[in-house]
N, C-alpha and C. Protein backbone atom coordinates (compact mmCIF):
# COMPACT_ATOMS: atom_id res chain seq x y z
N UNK A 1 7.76 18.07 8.11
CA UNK A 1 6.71 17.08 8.12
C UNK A 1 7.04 15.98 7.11
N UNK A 2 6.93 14.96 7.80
CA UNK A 2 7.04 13.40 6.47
C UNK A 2 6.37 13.12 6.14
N UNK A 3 5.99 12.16 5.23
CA UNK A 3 5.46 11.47 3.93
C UNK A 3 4.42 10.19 4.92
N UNK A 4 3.28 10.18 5.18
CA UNK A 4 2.53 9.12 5.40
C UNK A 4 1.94 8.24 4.58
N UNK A 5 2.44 6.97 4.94
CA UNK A 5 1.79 5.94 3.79
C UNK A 5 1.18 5.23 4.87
N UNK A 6 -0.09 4.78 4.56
CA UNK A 6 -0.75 3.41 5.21
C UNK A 6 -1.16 2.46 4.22
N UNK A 7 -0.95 1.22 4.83
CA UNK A 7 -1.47 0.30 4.02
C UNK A 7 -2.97 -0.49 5.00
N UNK A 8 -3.86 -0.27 4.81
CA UNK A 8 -5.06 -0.87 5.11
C UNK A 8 -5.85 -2.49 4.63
N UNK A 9 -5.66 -3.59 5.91
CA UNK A 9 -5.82 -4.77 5.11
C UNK A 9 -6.90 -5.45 6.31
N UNK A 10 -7.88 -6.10 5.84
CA UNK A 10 -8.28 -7.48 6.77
C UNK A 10 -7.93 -7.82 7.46
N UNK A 11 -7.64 -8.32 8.71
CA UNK A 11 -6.51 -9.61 9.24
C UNK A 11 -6.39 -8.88 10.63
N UNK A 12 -5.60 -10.04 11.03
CA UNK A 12 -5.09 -9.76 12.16
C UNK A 12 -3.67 -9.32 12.56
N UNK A 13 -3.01 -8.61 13.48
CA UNK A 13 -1.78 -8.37 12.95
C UNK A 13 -0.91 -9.58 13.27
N UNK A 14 -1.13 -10.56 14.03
CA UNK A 14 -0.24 -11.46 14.43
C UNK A 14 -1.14 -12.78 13.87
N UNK A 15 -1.52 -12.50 12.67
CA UNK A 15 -2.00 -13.76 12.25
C UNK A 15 -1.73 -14.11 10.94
N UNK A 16 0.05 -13.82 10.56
CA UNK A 16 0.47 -14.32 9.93
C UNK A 16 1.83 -15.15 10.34
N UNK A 17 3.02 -15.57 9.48
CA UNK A 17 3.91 -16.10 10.11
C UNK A 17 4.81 -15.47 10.64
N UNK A 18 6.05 -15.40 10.94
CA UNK A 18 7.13 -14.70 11.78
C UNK A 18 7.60 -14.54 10.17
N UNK A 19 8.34 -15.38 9.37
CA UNK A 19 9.03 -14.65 8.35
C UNK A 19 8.45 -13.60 7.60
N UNK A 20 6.92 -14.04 8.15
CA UNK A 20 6.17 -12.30 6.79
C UNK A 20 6.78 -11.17 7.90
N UNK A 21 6.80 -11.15 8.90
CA UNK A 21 6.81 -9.70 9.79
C UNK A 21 8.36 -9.44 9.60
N UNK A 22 8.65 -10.83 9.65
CA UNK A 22 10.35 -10.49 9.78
C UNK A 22 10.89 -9.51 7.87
N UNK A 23 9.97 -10.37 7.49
CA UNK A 23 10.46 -9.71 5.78
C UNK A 23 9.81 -7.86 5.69
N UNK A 24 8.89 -7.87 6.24
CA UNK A 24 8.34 -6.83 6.63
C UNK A 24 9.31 -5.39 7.54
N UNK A 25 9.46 -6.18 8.72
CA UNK A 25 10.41 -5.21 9.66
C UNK A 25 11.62 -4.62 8.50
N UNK A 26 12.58 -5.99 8.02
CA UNK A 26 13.72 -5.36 7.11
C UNK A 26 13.57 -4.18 6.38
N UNK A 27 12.17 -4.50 5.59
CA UNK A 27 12.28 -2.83 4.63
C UNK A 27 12.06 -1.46 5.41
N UNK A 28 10.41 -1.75 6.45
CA UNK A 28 10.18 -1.02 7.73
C UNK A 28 11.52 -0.07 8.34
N UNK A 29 12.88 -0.82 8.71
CA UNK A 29 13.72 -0.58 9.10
C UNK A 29 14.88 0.39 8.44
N UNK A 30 14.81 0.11 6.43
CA UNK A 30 15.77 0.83 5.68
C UNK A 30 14.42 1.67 5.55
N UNK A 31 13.26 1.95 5.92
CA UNK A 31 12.70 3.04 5.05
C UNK A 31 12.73 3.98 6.32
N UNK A 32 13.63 3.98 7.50
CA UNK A 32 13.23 4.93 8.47
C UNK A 32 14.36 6.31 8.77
N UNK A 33 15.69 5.97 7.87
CA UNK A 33 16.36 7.05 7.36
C UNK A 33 15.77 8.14 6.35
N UNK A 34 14.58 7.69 6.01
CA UNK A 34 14.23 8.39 4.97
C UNK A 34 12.71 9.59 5.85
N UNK A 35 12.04 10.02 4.45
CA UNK A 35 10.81 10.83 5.55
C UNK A 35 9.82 10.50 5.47
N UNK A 36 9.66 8.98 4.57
CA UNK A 36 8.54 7.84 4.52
C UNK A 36 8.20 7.20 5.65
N UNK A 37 6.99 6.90 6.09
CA UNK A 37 6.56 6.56 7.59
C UNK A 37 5.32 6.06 7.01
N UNK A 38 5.68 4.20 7.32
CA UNK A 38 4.60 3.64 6.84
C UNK A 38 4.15 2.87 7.74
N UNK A 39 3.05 2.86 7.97
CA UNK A 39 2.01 2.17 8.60
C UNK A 39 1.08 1.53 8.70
N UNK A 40 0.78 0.01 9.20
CA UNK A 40 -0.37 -0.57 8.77
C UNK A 40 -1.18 -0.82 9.40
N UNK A 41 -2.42 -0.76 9.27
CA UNK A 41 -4.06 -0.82 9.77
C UNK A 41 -4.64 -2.11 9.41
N UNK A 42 -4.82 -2.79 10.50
CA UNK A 42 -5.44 -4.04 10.80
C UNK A 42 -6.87 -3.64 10.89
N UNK A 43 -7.70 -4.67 9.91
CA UNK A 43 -9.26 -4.34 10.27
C UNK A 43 -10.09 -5.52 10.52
N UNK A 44 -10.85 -5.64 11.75
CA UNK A 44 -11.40 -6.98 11.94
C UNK A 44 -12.53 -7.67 10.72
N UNK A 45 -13.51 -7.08 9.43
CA UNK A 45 -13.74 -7.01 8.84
C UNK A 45 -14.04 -6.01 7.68
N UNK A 46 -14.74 -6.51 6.33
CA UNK A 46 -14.67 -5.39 5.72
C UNK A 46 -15.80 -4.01 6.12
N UNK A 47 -16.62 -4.38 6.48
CA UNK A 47 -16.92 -3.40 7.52
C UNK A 47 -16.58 -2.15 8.32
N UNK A 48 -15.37 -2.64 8.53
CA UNK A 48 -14.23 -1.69 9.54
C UNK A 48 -13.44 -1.02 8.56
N UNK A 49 -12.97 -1.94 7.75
CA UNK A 49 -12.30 -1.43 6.49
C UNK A 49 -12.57 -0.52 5.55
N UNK A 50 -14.22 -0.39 5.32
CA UNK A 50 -14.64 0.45 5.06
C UNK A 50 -14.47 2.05 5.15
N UNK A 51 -14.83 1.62 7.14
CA UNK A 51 -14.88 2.95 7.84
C UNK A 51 -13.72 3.74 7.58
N UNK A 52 -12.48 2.77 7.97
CA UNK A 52 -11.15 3.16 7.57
C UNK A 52 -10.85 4.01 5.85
N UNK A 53 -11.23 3.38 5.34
CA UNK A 53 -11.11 3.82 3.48
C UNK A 53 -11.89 5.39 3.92
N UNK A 54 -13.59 5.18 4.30
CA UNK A 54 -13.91 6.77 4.17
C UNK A 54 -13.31 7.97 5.28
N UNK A 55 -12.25 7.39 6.52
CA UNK A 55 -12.02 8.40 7.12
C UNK A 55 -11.02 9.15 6.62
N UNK A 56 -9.97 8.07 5.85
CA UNK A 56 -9.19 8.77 4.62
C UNK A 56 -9.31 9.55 3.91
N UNK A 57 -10.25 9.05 3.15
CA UNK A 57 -10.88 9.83 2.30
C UNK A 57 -11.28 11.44 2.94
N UNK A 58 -12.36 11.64 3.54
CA UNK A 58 -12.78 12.49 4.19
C UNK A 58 -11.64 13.57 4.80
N UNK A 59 -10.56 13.11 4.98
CA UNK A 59 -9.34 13.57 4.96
C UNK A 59 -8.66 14.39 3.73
N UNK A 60 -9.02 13.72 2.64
CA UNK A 60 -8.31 14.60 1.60
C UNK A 60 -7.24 12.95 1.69
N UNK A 61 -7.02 12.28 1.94
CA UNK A 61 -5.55 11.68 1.69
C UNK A 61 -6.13 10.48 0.42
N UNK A 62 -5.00 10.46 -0.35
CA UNK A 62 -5.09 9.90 -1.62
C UNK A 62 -5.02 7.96 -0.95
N UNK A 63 -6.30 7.26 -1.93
CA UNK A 63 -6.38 6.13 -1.37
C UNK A 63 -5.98 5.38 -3.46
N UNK A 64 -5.67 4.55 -2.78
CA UNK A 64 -5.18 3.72 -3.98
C UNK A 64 -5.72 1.87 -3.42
N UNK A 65 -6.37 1.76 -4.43
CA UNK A 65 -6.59 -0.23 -3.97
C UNK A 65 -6.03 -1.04 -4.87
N UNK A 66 -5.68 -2.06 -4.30
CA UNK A 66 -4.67 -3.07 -4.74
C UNK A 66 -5.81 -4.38 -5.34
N UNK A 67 -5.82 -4.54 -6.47
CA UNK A 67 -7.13 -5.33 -6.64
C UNK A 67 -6.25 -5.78 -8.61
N UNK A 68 -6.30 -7.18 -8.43
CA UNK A 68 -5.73 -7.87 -9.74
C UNK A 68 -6.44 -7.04 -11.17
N UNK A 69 -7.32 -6.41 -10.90
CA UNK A 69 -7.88 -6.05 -12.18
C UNK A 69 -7.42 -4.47 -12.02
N UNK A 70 -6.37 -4.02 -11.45
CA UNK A 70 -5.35 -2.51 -11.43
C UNK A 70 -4.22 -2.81 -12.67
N UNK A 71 -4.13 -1.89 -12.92
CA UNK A 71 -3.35 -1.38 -13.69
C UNK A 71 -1.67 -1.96 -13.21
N UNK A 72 -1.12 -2.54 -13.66
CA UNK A 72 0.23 -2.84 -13.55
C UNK A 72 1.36 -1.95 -14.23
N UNK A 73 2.54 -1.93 -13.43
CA UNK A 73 3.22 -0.73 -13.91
C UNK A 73 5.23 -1.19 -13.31
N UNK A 74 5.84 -0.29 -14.37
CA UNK A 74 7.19 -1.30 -13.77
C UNK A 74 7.35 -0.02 -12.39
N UNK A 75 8.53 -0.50 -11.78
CA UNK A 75 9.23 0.07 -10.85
C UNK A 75 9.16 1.67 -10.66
N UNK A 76 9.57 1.99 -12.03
CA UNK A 76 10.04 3.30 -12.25
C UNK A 76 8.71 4.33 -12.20
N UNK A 77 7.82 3.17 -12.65
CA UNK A 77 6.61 3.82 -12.65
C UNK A 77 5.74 4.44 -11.61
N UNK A 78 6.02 3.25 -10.69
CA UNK A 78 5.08 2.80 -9.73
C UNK A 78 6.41 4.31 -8.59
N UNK A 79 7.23 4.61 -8.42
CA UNK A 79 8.05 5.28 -7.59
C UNK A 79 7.16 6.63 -8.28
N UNK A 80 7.58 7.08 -9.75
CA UNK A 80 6.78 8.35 -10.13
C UNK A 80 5.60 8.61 -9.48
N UNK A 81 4.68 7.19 -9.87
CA UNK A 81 3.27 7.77 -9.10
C UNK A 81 3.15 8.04 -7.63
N UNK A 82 3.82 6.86 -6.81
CA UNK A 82 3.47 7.00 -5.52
C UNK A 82 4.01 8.43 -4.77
N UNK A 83 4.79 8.78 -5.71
CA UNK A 83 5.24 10.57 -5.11
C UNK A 83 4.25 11.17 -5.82
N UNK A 84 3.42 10.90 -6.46
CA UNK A 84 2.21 11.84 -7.03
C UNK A 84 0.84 12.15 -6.46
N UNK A 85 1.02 10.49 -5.79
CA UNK A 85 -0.20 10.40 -5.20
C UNK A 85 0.23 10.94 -3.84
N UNK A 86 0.96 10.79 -2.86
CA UNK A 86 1.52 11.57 -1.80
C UNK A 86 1.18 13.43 -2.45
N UNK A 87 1.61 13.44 -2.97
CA UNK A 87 1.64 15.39 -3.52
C UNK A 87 -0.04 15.66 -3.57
N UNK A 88 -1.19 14.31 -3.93
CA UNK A 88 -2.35 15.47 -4.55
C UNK A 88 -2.89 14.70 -3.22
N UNK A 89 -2.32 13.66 -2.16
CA UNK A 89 -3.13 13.39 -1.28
C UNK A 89 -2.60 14.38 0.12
N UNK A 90 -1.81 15.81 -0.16
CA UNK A 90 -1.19 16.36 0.80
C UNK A 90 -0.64 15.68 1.75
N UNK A 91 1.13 14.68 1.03
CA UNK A 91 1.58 13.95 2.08
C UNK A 91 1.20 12.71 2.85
N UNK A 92 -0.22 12.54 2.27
CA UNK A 92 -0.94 11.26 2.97
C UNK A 92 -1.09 10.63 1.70
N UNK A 93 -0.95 9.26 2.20
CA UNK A 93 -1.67 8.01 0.77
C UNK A 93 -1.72 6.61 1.57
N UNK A 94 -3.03 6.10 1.09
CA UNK A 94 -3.34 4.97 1.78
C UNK A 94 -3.52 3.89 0.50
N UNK A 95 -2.81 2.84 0.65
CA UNK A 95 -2.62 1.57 -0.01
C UNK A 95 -3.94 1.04 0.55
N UNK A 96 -5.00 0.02 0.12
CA UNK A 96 -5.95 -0.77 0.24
C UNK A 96 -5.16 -2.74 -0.13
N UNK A 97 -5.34 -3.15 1.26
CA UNK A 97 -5.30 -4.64 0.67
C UNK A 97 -6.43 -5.48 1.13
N UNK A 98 -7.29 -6.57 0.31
CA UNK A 98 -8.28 -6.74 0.55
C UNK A 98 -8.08 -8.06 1.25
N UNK A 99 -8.84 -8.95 1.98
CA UNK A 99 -8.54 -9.81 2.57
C UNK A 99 -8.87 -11.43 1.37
N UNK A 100 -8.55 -12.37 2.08
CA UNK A 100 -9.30 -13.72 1.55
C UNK A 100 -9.76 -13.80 0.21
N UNK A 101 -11.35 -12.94 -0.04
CA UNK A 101 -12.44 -12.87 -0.52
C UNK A 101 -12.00 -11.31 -1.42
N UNK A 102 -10.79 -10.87 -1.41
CA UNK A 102 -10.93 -9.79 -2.20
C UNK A 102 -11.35 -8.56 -1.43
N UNK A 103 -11.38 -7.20 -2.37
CA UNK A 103 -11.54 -5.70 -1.75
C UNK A 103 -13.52 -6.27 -1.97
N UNK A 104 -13.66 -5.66 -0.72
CA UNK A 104 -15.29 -5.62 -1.15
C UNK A 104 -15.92 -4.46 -2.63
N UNK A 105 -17.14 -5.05 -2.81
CA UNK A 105 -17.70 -4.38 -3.89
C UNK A 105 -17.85 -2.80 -3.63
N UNK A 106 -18.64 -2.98 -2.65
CA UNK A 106 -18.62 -1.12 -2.17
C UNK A 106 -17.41 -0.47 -2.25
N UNK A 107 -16.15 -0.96 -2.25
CA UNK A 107 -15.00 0.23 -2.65
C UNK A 107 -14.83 0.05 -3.66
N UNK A 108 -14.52 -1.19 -4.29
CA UNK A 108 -14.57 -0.46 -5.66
C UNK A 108 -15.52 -0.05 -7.06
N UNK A 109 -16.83 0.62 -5.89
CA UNK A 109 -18.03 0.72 -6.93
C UNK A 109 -17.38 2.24 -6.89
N UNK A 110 -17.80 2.96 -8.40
CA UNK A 110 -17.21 4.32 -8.20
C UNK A 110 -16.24 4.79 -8.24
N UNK A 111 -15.32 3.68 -7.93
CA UNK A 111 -13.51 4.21 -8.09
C UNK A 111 -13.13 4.03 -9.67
N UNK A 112 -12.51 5.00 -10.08
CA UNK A 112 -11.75 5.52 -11.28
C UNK A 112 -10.57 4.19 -11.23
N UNK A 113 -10.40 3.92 -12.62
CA UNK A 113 -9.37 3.17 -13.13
C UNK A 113 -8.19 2.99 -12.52
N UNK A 114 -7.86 4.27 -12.38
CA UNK A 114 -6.52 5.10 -11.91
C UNK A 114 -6.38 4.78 -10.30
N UNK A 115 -7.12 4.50 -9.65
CA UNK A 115 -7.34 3.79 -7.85
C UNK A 115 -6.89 2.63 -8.03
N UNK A 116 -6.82 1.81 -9.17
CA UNK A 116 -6.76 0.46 -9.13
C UNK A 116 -5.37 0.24 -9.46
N UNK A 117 -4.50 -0.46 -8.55
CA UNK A 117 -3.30 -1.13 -8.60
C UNK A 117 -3.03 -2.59 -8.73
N UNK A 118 -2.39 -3.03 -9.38
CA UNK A 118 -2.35 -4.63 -9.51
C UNK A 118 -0.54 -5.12 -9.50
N UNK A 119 -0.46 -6.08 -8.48
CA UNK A 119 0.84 -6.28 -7.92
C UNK A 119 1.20 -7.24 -9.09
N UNK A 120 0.16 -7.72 -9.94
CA UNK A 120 1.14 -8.78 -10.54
C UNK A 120 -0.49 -9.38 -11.21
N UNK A 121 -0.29 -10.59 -12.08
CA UNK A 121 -1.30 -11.11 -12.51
C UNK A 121 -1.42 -12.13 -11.92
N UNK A 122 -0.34 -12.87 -10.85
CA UNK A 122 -0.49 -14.44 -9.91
C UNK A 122 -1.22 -13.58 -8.87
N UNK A 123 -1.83 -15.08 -8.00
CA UNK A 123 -2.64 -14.35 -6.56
C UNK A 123 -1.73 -14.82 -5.84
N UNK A 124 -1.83 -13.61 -4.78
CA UNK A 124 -0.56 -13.73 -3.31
C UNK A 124 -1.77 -13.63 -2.13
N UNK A 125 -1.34 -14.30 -1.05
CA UNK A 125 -2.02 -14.09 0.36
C UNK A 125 -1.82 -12.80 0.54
N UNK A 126 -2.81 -11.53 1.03
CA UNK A 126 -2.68 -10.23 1.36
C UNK A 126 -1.91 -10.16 2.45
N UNK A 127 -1.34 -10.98 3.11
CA UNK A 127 -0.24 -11.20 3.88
C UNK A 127 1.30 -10.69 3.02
N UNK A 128 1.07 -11.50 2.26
CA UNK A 128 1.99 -11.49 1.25
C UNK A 128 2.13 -10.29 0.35
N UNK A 129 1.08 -10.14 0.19
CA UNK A 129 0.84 -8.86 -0.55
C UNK A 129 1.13 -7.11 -0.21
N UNK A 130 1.20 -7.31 0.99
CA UNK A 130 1.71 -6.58 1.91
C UNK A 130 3.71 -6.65 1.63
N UNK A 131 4.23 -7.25 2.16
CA UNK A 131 5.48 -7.51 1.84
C UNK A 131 5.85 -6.91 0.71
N UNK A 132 5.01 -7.24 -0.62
CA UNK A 132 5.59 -7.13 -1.65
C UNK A 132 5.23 -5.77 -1.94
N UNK A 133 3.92 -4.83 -1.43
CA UNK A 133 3.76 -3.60 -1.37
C UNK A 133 5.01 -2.62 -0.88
N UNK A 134 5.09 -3.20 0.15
CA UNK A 134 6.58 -2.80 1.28
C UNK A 134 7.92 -2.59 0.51
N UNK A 135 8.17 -3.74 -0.55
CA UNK A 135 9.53 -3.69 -0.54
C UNK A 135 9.27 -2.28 -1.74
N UNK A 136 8.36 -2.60 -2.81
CA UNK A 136 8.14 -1.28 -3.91
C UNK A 136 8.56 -0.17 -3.23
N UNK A 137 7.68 0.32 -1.99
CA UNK A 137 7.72 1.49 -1.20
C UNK A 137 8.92 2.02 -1.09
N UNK A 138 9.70 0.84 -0.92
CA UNK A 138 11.04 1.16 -0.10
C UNK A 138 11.97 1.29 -1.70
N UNK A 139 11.59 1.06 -2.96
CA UNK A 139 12.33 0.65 -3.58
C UNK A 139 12.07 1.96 -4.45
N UNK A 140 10.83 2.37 -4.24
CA UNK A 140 10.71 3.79 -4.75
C UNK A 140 11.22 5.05 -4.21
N UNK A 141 11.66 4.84 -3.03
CA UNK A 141 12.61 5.81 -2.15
C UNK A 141 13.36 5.99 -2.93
N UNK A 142 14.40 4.60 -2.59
CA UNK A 142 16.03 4.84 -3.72
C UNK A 142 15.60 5.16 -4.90
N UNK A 143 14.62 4.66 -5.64
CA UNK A 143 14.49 5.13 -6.89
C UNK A 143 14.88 6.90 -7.07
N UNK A 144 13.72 7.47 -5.95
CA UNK A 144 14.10 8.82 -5.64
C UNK A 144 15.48 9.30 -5.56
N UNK A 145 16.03 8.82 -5.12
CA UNK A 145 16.65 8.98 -4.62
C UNK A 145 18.37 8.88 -5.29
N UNK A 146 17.74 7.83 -6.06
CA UNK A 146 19.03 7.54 -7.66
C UNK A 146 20.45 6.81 -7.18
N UNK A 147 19.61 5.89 -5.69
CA UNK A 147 20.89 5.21 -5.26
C UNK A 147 21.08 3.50 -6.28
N UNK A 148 21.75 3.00 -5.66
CA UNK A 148 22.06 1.69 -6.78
C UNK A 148 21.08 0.47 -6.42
N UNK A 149 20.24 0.83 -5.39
CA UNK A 149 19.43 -0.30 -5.22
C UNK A 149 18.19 -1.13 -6.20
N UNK A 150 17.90 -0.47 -7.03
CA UNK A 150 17.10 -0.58 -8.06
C UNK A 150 18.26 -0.25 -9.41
N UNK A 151 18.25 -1.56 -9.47
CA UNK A 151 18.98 -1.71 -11.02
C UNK A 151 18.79 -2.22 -12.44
């Protein structure tokens, strides 16, 4: 059995540009030798997004949100945890990206410190934000993995 990651965002799936999908597919593509299998969930509002966050949940699978006021962490870090959070979410972990307007208030009323991830202190389009989730993912593999791609 492999490693499920989802990343859960706003949007539409074809309503960004061709180079985000295309920058997207590349990592998509080196992370499929591996037993990482990531997947993303389009939600027509936060509403839906919601539903999505508690069916996770309700699952047992470890949810993590991506929200500027998270905790920032280098590389090495961010590879340690995301195999941590996979281990206490039994193999499942769901990334949160919020749309436009941010993660709504209702998710992160209640969530522990430790849920909160922050890609950086600049703002990126969750388009974008996505990508840059992607390449970590993939970058925490090799990390695992102790190949030369992370140097």
């Amino acid at each position: 059995m492999g490693l499920e990651v989802k990343i859960r965002m706003v949007g539409r799936k074809n309503g960004g540009e061709k180079w985000l999908e295309s920058a997207y597919s590349t990592y998509d593509t080196r992370l499929k030798p591996t037993n990482l299998n990531v997947q993303t969930h389009y939600h027509k509002n936060d509403n839906e997004l919601i539903k999505g966050i508690d069916a996770d949940e309700n699952k047992n699978h470890k949810v993590i949100l991506l929200d500027p006021l998270g905790k920032l962490c280098t590389s090495e870090v961010f590879s340690s945890n995301m195999y941590q959070w996979l281990e206490d979410g039994g193999s499942r972990l769901t990334f949160v990206i919020g749309g436009a307007e941010g993660l709504p208030e209702k998710i992160k009323d209640g969530v522990g410190k430790g849920d909160l991830l922050s890609l950086g202190m600049m703002t990126f389009t969750h388009q974008f934000a996505r990508i840059l989730l992607m390449e970590q993912i993939y970058r925490a593999s090799e990390i695992r993995k102790g190949s030369g791609y992370h140097k």
